[in-house]
Protein backbone atom coordinates (compact mmCIF):
# COMPACT_ATOMS: atom_id res chain seq x y z
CA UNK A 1 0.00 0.00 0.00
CA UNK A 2 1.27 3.32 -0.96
CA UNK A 3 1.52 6.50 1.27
CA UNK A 4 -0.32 9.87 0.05
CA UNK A 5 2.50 12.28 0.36
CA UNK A 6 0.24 15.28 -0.82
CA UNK A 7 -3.61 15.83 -0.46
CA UNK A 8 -5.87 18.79 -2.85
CA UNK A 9 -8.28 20.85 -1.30
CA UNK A 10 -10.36 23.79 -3.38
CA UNK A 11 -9.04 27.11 -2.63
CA UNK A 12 -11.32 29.67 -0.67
CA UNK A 13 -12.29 33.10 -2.30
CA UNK A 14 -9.54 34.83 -1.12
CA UNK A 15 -6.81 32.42 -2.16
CA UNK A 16 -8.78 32.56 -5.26
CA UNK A 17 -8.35 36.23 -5.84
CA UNK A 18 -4.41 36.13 -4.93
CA UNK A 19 -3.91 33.34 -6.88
CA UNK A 20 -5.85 35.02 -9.87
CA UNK A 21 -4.04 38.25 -9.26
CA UNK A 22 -0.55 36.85 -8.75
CA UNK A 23 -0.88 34.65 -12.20
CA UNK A 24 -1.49 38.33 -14.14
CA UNK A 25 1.85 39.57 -12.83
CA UNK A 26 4.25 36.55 -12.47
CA UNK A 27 7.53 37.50 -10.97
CA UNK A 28 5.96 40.18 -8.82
CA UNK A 29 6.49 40.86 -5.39
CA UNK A 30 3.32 42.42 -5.05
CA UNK A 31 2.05 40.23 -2.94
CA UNK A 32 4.59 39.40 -0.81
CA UNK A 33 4.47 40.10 3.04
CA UNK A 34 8.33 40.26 4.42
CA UNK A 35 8.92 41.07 7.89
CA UNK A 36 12.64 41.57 9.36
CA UNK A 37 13.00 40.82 13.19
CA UNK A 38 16.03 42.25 14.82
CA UNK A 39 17.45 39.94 17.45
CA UNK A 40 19.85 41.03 19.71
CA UNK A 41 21.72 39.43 22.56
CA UNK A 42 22.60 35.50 22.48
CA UNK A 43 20.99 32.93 20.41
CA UNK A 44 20.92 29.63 19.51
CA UNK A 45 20.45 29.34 15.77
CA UNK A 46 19.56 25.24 15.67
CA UNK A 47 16.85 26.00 18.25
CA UNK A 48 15.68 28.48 16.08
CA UNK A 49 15.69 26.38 12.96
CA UNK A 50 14.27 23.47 14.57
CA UNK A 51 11.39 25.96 16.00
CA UNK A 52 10.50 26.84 12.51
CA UNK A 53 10.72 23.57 11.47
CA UNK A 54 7.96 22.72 14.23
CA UNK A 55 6.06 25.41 12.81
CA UNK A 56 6.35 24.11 9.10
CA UNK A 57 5.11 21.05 10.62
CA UNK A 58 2.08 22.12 12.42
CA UNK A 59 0.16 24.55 10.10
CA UNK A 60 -0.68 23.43 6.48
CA UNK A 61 -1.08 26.27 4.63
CA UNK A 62 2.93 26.85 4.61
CA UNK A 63 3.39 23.50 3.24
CA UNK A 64 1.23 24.23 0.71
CA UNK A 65 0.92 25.25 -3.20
CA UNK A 66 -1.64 26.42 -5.95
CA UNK A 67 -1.72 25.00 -9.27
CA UNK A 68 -4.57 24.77 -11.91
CA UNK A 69 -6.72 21.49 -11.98
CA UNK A 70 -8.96 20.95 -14.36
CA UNK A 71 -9.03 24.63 -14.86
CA UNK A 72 -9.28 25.28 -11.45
CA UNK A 73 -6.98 26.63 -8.78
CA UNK A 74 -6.39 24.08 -6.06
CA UNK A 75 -4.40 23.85 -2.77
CA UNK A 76 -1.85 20.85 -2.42
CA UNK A 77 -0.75 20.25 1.03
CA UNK A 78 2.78 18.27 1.07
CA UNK A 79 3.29 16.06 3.97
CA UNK A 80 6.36 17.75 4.25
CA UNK A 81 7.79 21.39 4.26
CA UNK A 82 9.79 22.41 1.16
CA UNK A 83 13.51 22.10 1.64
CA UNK A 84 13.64 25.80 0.55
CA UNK A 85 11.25 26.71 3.71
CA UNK A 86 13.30 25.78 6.05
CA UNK A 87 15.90 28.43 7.96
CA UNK A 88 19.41 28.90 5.97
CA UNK A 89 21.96 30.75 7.70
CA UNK A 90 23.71 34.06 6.50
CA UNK A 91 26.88 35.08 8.39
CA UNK A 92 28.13 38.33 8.32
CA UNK A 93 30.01 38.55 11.83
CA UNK A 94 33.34 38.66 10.36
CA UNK A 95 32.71 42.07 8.43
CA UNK A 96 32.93 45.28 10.31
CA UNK A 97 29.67 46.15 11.96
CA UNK A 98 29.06 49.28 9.52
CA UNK A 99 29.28 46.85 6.43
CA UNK A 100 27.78 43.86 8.00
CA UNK A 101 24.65 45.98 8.83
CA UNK A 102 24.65 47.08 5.25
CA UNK A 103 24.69 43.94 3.39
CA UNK A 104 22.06 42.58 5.96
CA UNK A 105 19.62 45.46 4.88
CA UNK A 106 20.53 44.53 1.31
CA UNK A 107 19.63 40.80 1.99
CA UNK A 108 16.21 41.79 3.34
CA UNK A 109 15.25 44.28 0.71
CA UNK A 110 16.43 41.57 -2.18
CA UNK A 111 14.60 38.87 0.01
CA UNK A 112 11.32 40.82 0.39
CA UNK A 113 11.48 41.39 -3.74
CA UNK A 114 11.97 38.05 -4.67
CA UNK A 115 8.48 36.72 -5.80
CA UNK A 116 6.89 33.25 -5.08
CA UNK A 117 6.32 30.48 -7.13
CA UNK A 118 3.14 29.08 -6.11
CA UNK A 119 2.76 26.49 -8.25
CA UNK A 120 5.83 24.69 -6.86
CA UNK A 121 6.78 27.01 -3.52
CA UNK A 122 8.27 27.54 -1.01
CA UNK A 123 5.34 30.21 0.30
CA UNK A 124 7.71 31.13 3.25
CA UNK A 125 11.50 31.26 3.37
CA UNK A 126 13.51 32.18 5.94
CA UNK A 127 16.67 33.45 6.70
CA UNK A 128 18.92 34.53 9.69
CA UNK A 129 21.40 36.76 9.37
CA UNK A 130 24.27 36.74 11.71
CA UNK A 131 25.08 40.41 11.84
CA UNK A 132 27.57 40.15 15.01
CA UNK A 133 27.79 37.33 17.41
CA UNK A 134 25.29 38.42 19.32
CA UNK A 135 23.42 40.56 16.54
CA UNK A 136 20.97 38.78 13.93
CA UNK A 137 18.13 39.33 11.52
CA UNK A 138 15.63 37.06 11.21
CA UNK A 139 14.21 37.68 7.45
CA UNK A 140 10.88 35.98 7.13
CA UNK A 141 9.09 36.64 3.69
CA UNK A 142 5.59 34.44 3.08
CA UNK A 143 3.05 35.43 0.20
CA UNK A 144 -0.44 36.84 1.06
CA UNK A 145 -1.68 33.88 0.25
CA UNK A 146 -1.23 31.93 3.01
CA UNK A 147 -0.62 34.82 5.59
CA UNK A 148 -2.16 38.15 7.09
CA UNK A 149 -1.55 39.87 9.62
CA UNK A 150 -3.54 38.24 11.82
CA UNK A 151 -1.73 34.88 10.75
CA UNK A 152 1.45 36.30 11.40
CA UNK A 153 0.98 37.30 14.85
CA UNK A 154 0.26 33.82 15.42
CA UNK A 155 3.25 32.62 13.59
CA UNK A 156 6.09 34.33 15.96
CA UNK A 157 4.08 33.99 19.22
CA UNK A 158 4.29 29.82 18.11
CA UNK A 159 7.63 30.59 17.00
CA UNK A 160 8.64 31.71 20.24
CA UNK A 161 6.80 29.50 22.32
CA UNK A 162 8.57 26.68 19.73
CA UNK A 163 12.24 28.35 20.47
CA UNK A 164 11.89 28.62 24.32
CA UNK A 165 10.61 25.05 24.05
CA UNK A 166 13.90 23.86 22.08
CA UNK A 167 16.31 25.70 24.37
CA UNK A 168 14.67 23.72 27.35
CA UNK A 169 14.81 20.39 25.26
CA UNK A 170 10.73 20.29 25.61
CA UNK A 171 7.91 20.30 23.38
CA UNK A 172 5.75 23.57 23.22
CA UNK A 173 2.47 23.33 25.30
CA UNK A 174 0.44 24.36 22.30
CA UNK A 175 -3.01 23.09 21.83
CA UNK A 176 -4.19 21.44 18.52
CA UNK A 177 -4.88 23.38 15.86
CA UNK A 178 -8.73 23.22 15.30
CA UNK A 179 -8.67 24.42 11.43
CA UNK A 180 -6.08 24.22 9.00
């Protein structure tokens, strides 16, 4: 017996819309919602990756893509998170401060204008930059697709519950999700 490694849902009305706006202007950034956090003091970047990954694991939607089926838009959930989704690791701590501060602005303004592919994803990436030793940048860019603001807010109070969770070598005390 074979295991289903992806599953198609339809897409609501809104997804509908972004899709259907996104496919007039492909390569656009239009539609893309970036944040950059500013992290200062010590941190422990596996925790951090392993938090998103925990993340990428519990909600759906940012394992998913859009593509046309039979003419329609659809969502297809992957089992698991694209490889391009999960945290990569940009260290800058061996240039002075001045230019390391520099090139991590330049990182988040080229990451917040590089569009999405939603037909194959990722719809998040991620990216810390190590700015000083104890100095980073956590770039997170996700479409409007799968995110508002709303969404986000839950996103990096998970993400820190996740973190504090992995520093302690515990699980977050999150309850089940109750949609997808």
């Amino acid at each position: 017996m074979s295991q289903v490694s992806e599953y198609v849902f339809p897409t609501s009305f809104a997804q509908r819309r972004l899709w259907f706006l996104d496919s007039l202007q492909p390569g656009s950034a239009t539609y893309n919602v970036p944040t950059a956090l500013q992290l200062d003091g010590p941190l422990d970047a596996a925790a951090l990756a392993r938090a998103l990954d925990a993340i990428l694991e519990r909600h759906e939607i940012l394992r998913t893509v859009f593509r046309l089926e039979d003419g329609e838009p659809v969502q297809i959930v992957s089992e698991t998170p694209h490889p391009m989704s999960r945290l990569s690791l940009t260290d800058l701590s061996d240039r002075p401060p001045e230019v390391a501060g520099a090139l991590a602005r330049d990182l988040a303004e080229a990451e917040a204008l590089r569009s999405f592919d939603l037909a194959n994803g990722p719809v998040i990436r991620a990216r810390l930059v190590r700015v000083a030793p104890d100095q980073h940048v956590l770039l997170l860019a996700m479409h409007h697709i799968v995110t508002d603001a709303w969404s986000r807010g839950i996103l990096y109070r998970e993400l820190a519950a996740h973190y504090s969770a992995q520093q302690q070598g515990t699980s977050a005390d999150l309850p089940p999700l109750e949609l997808q």
